[in-house]
C-alpha atoms as a PDB file:
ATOM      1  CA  UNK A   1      88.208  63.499 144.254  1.00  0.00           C
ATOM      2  CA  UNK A   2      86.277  60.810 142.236  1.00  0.00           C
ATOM      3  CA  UNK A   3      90.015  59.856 140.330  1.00  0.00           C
ATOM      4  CA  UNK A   4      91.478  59.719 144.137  1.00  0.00           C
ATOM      5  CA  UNK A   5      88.702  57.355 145.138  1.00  0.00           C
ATOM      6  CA  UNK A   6      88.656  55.321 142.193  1.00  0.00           C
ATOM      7  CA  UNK A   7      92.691  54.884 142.474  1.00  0.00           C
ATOM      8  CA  UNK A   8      92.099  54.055 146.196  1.00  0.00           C
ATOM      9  CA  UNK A   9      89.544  50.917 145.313  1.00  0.00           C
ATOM     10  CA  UNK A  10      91.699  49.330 143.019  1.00  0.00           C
ATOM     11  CA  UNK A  11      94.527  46.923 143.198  1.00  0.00           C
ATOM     12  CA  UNK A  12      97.922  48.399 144.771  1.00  0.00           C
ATOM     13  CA  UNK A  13      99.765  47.109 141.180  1.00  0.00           C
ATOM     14  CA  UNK A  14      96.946  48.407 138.646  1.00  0.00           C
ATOM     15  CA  UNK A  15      96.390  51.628 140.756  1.00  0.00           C
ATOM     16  CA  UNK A  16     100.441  52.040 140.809  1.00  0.00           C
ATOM     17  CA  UNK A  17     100.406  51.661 136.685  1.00  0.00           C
ATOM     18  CA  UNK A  18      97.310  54.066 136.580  1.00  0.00           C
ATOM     19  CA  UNK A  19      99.501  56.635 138.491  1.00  0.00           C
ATOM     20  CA  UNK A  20     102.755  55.906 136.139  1.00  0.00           C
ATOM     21  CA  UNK A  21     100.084  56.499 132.746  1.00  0.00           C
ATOM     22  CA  UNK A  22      98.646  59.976 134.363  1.00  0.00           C
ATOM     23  CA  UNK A  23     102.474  61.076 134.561  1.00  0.00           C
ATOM     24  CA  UNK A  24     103.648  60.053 131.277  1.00  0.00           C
ATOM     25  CA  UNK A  25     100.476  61.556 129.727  1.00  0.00           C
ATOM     26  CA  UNK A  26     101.572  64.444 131.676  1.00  0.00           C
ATOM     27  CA  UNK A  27     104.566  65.097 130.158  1.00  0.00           C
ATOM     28  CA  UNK A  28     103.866  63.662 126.755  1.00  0.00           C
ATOM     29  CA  UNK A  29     100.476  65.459 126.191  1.00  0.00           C
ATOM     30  CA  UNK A  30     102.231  68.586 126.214  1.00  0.00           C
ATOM     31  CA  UNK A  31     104.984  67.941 124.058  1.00  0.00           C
ATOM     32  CA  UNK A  32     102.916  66.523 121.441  1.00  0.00           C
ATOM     33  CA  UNK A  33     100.901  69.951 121.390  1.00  0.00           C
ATOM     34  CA  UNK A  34     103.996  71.787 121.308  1.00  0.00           C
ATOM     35  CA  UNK A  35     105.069  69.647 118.365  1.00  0.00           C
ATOM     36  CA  UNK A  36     100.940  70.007 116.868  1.00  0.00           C
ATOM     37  CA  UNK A  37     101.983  73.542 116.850  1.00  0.00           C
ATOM     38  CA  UNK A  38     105.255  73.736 115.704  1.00  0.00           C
ATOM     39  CA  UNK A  39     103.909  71.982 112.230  1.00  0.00           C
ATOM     40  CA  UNK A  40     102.089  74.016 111.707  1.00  0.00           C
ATOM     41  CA  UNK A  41     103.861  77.523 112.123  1.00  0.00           C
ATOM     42  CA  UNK A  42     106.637  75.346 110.048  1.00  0.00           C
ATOM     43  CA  UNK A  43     103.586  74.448 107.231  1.00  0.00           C
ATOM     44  CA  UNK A  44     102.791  78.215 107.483  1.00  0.00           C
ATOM     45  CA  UNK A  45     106.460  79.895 107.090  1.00  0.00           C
ATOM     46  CA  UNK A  46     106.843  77.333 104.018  1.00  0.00           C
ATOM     47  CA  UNK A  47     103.770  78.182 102.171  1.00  0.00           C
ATOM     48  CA  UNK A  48     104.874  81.670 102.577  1.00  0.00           C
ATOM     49  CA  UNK A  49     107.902  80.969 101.347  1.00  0.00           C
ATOM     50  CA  UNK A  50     106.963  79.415  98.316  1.00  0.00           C
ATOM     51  CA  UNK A  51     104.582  82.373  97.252  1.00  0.00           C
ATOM     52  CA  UNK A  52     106.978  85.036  98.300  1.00  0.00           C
ATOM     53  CA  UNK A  53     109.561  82.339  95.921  1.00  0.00           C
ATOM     54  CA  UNK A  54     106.624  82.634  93.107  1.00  0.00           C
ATOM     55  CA  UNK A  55     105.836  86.228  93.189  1.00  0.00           C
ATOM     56  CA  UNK A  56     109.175  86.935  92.641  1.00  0.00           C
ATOM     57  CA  UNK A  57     110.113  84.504  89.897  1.00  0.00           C
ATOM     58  CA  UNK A  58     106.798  85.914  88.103  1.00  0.00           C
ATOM     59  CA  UNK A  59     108.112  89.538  88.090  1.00  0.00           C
ATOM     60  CA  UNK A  60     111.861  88.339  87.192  1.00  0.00           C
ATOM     61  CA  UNK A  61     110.480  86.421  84.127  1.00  0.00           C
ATOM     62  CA  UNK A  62     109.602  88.844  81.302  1.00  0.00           C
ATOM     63  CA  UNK A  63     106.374  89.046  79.436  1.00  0.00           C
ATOM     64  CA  UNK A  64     107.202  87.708  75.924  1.00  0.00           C
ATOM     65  CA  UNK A  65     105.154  87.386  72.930  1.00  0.00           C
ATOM     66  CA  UNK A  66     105.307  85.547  69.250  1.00  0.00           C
ATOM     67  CA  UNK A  67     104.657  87.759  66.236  1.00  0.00           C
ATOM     68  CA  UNK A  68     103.292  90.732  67.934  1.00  0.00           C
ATOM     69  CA  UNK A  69     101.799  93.582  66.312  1.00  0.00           C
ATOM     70  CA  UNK A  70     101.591  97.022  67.536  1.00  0.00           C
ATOM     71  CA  UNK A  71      99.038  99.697  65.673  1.00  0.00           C
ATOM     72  CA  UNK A  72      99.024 103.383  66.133  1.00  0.00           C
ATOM     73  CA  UNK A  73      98.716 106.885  64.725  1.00  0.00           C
ATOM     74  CA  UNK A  74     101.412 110.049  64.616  1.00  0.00           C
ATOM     75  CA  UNK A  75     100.604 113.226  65.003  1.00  0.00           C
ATOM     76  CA  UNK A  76      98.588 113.974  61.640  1.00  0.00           C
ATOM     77  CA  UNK A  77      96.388 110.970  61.754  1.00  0.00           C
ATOM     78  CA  UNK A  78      98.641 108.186  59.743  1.00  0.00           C
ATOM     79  CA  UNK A  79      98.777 104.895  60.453  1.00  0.00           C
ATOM     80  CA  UNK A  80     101.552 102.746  61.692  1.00  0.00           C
ATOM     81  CA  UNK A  81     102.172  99.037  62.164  1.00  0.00           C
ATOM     82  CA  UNK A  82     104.955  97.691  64.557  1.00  0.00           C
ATOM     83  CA  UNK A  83     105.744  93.946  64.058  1.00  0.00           C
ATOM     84  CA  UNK A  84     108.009  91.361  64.877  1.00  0.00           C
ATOM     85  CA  UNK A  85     109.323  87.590  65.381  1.00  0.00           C
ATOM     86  CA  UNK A  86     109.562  87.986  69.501  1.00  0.00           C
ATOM     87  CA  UNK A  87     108.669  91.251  71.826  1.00  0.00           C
ATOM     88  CA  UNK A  88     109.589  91.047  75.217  1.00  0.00           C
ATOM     89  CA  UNK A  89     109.112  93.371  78.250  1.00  0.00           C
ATOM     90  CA  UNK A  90     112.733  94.778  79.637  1.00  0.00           C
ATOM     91  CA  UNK A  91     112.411  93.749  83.358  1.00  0.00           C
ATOM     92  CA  UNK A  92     112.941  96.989  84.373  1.00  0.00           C
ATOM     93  CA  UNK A  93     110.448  99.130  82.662  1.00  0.00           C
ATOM     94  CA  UNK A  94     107.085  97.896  81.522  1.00  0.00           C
ATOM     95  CA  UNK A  95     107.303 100.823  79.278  1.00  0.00           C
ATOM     96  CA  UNK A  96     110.077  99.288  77.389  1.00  0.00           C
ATOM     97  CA  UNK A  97     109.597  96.560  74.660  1.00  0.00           C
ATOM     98  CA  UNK A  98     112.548  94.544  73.375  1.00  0.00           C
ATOM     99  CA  UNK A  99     112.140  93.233  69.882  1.00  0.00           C
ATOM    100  CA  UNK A 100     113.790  90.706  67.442  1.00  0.00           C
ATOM    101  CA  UNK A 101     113.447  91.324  63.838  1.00  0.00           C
ATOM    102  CA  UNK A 102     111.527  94.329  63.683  1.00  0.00           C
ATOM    103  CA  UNK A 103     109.238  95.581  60.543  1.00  0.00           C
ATOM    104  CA  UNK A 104     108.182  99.296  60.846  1.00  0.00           C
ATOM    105  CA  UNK A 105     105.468 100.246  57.980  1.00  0.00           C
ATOM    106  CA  UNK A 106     104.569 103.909  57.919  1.00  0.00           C
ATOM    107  CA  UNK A 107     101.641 106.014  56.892  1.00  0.00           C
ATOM    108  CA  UNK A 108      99.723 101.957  56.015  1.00  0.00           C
ATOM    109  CA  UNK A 109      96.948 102.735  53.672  1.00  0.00           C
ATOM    110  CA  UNK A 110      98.566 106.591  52.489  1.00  0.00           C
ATOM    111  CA  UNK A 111      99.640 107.754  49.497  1.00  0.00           C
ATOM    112  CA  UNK A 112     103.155 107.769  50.796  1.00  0.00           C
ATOM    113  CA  UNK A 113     103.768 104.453  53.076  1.00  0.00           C
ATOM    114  CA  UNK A 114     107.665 103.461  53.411  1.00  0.00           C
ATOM    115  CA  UNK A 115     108.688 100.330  55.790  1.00  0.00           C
ATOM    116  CA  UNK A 116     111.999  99.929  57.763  1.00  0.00           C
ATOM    117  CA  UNK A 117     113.203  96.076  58.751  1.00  0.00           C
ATOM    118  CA  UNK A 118     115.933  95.691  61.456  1.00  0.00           C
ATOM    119  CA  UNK A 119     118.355  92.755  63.420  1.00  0.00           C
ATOM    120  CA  UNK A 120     116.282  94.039  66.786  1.00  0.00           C
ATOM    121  CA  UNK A 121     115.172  97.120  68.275  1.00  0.00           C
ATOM    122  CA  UNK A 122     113.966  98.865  71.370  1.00  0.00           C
ATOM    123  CA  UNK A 123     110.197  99.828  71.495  1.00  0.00           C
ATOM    124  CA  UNK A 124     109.385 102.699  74.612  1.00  0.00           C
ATOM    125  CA  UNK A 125     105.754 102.997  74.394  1.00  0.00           C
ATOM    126  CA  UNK A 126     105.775 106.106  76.627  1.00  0.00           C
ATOM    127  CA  UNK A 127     107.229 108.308  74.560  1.00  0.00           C
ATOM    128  CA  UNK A 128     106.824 106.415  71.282  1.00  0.00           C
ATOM    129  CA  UNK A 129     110.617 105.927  70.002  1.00  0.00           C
ATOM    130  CA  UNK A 130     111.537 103.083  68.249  1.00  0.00           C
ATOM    131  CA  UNK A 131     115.411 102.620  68.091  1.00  0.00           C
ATOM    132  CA  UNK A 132     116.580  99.962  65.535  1.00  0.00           C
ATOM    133  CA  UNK A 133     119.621  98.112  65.334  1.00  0.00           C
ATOM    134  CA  UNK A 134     121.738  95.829  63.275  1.00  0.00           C
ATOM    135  CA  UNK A 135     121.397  95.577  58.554  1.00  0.00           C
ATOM    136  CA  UNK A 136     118.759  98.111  59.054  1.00  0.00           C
ATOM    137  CA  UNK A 137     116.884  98.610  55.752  1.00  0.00           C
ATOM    138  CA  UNK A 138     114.018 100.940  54.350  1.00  0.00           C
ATOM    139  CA  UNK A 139     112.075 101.368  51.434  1.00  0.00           C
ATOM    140  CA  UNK A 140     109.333 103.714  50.150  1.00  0.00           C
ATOM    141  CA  UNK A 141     106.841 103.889  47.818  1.00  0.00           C
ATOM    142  CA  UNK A 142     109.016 106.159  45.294  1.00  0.00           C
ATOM    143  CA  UNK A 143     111.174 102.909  45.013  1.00  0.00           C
ATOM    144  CA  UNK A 144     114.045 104.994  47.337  1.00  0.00           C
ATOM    145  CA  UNK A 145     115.944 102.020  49.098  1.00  0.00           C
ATOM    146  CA  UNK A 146     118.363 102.850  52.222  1.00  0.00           C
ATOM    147  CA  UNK A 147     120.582 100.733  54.170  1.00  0.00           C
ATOM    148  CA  UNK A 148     122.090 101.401  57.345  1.00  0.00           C
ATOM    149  CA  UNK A 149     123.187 100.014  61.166  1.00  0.00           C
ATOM    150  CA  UNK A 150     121.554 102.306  63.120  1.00  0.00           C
ATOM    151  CA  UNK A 151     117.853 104.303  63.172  1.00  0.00           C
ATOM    152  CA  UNK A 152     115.610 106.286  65.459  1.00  0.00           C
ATOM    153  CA  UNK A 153     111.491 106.350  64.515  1.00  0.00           C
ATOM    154  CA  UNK A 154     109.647 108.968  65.836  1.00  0.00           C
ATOM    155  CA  UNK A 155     106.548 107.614  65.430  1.00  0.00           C
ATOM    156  CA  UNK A 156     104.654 110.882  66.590  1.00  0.00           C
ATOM    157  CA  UNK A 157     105.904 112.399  63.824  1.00  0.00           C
ATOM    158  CA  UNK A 158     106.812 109.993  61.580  1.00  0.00           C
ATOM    159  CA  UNK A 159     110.886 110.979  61.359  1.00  0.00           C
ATOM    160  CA  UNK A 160     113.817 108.732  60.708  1.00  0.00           C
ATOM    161  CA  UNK A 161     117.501 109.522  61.903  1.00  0.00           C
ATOM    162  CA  UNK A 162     120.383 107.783  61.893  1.00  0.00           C
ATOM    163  CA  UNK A 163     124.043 108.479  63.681  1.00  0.00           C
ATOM    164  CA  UNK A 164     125.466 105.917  61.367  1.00  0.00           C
ATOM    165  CA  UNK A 165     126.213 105.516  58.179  1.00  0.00           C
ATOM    166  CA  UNK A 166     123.863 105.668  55.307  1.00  0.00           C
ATOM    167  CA  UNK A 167     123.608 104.207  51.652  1.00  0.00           C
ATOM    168  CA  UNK A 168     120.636 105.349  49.556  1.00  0.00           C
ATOM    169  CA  UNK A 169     119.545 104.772  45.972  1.00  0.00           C
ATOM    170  CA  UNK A 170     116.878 105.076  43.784  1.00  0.00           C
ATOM    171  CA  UNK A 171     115.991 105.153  40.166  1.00  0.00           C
ATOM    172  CA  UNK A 172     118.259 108.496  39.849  1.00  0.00           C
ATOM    173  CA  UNK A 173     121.870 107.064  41.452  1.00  0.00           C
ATOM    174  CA  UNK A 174     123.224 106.747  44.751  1.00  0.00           C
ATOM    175  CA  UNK A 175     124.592 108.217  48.062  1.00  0.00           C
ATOM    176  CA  UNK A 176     126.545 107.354  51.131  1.00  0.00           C
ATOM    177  CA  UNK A 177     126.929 109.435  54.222  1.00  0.00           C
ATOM    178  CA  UNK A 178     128.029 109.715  57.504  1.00  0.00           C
ATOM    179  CA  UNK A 179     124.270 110.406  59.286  1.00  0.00           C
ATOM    180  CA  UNK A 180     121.364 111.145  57.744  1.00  0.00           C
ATOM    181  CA  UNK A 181     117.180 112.361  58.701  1.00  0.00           C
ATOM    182  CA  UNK A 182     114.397 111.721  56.564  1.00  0.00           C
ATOM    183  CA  UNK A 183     111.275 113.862  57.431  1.00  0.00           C
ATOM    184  CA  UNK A 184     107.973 114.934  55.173  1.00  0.00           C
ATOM    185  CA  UNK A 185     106.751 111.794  54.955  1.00  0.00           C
ATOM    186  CA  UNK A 186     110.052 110.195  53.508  1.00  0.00           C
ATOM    187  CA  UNK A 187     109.988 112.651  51.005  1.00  0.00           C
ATOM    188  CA  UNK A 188     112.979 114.822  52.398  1.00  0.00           C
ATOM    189  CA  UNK A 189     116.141 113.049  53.202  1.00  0.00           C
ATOM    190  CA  UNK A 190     119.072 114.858  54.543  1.00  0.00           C
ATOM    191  CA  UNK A 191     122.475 113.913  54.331  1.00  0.00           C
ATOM    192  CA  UNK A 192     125.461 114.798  56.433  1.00  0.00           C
ATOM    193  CA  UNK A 193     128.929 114.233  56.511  1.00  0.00           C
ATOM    194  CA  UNK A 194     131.434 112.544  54.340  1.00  0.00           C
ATOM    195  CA  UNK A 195     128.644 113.000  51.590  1.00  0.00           C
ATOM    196  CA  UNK A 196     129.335 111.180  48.012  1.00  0.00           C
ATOM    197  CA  UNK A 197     126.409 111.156  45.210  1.00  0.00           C
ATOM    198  CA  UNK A 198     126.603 109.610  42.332  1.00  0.00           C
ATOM    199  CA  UNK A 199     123.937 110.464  39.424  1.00  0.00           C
ATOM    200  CA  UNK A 200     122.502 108.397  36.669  1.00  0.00           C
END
């Protein structure tokens, strides 16, 4: 009532224009709302987005680390130390620790430690299995030297195997075989297949 009267005192032109600028705010009020609110729904789907984008690219990019070390025990108490140039996490299992240039020392600080050296190898901290791959090499503290392609580390108990084959010497000759295990604290070896010594 008070906007009819006011419209009805004023000038036929100015109260026409008022009438034309109540209309258009009319219809362009609303709009701009609707457009207030589509920005932000857009703002809010976008930010979304981009953390849904970031979670994932954080769980697709594996956990890697320079010169780690790893330290445990086996089953009877003796050290271990797992090193390396580069560990990373397998994306698939956090269990699972992918290594480059592995070192292996056993039984650190016995009176019968032996160390293996590898190209890479495959670390599952679950069950404790250390799978080695590529001019694998070992040593103990007899002076026995081995070299190989292939080994599997319990380290529970401390056992080396190998499906592959094996060349081992020491201050007594040589041998070569098709597989091989070395138990007892590296003082047992056993060869198998295709088995050639020769004796100093």
């Amino acid at each position: 009532m008070i906007g009819t009267a006011r419209t009805q005192g004023m000038p036929r032109g100015k109260a026409r224009a008022h009438s034309r600028f109540v209309k258009v705010l009319r219809v362009v009020l609303p709009l701009i709302m609707i457009g207030v609110i589509a920005t932000l729904a857009a703002l809010v789907i976008e930010h979304a987005v981009r953390r849904h984008a970031a979670a994932h690219q954080d769980q697709a990019t594996p956990i890697r680390m320079t010169n780690p070390h790893f330290f445990g025990r086996d089953n009877q108490g003796r050290a271990f130390t797992l090193g390396a140039r580069l560990a990373a996490r397998d994306q698939t299992s956090l269990q699972v620790v992918l290594l480059d240039f592995p070192t292996l020392i056993l039984d650190v600080g016995g009176l019968h430690p032996s160390n293996l050296s590898a190209d890479s190898g495959v670390y599952h901290e679950d069950t404790r299995m250390l799978f080695l791959m590529g001019h694998v090499r070992g040593a103990n503290a007899a002076g026995a030297r081995f070299a190989t392609n292939k080994a599997v580390i319990n380290t529970r108990t401390g056992s080396v195997v190998g499906p592959g084959m094996l060349g081992a010497q020491n201050g007594q000759g040589s041998v070569t075989s098709n597989s091989y295990a070395v138990k007892n604290k590296g003082e047992t070896v056993i060869f198998k297949g295709g088995v050639h010594a020769r004796l100093h």
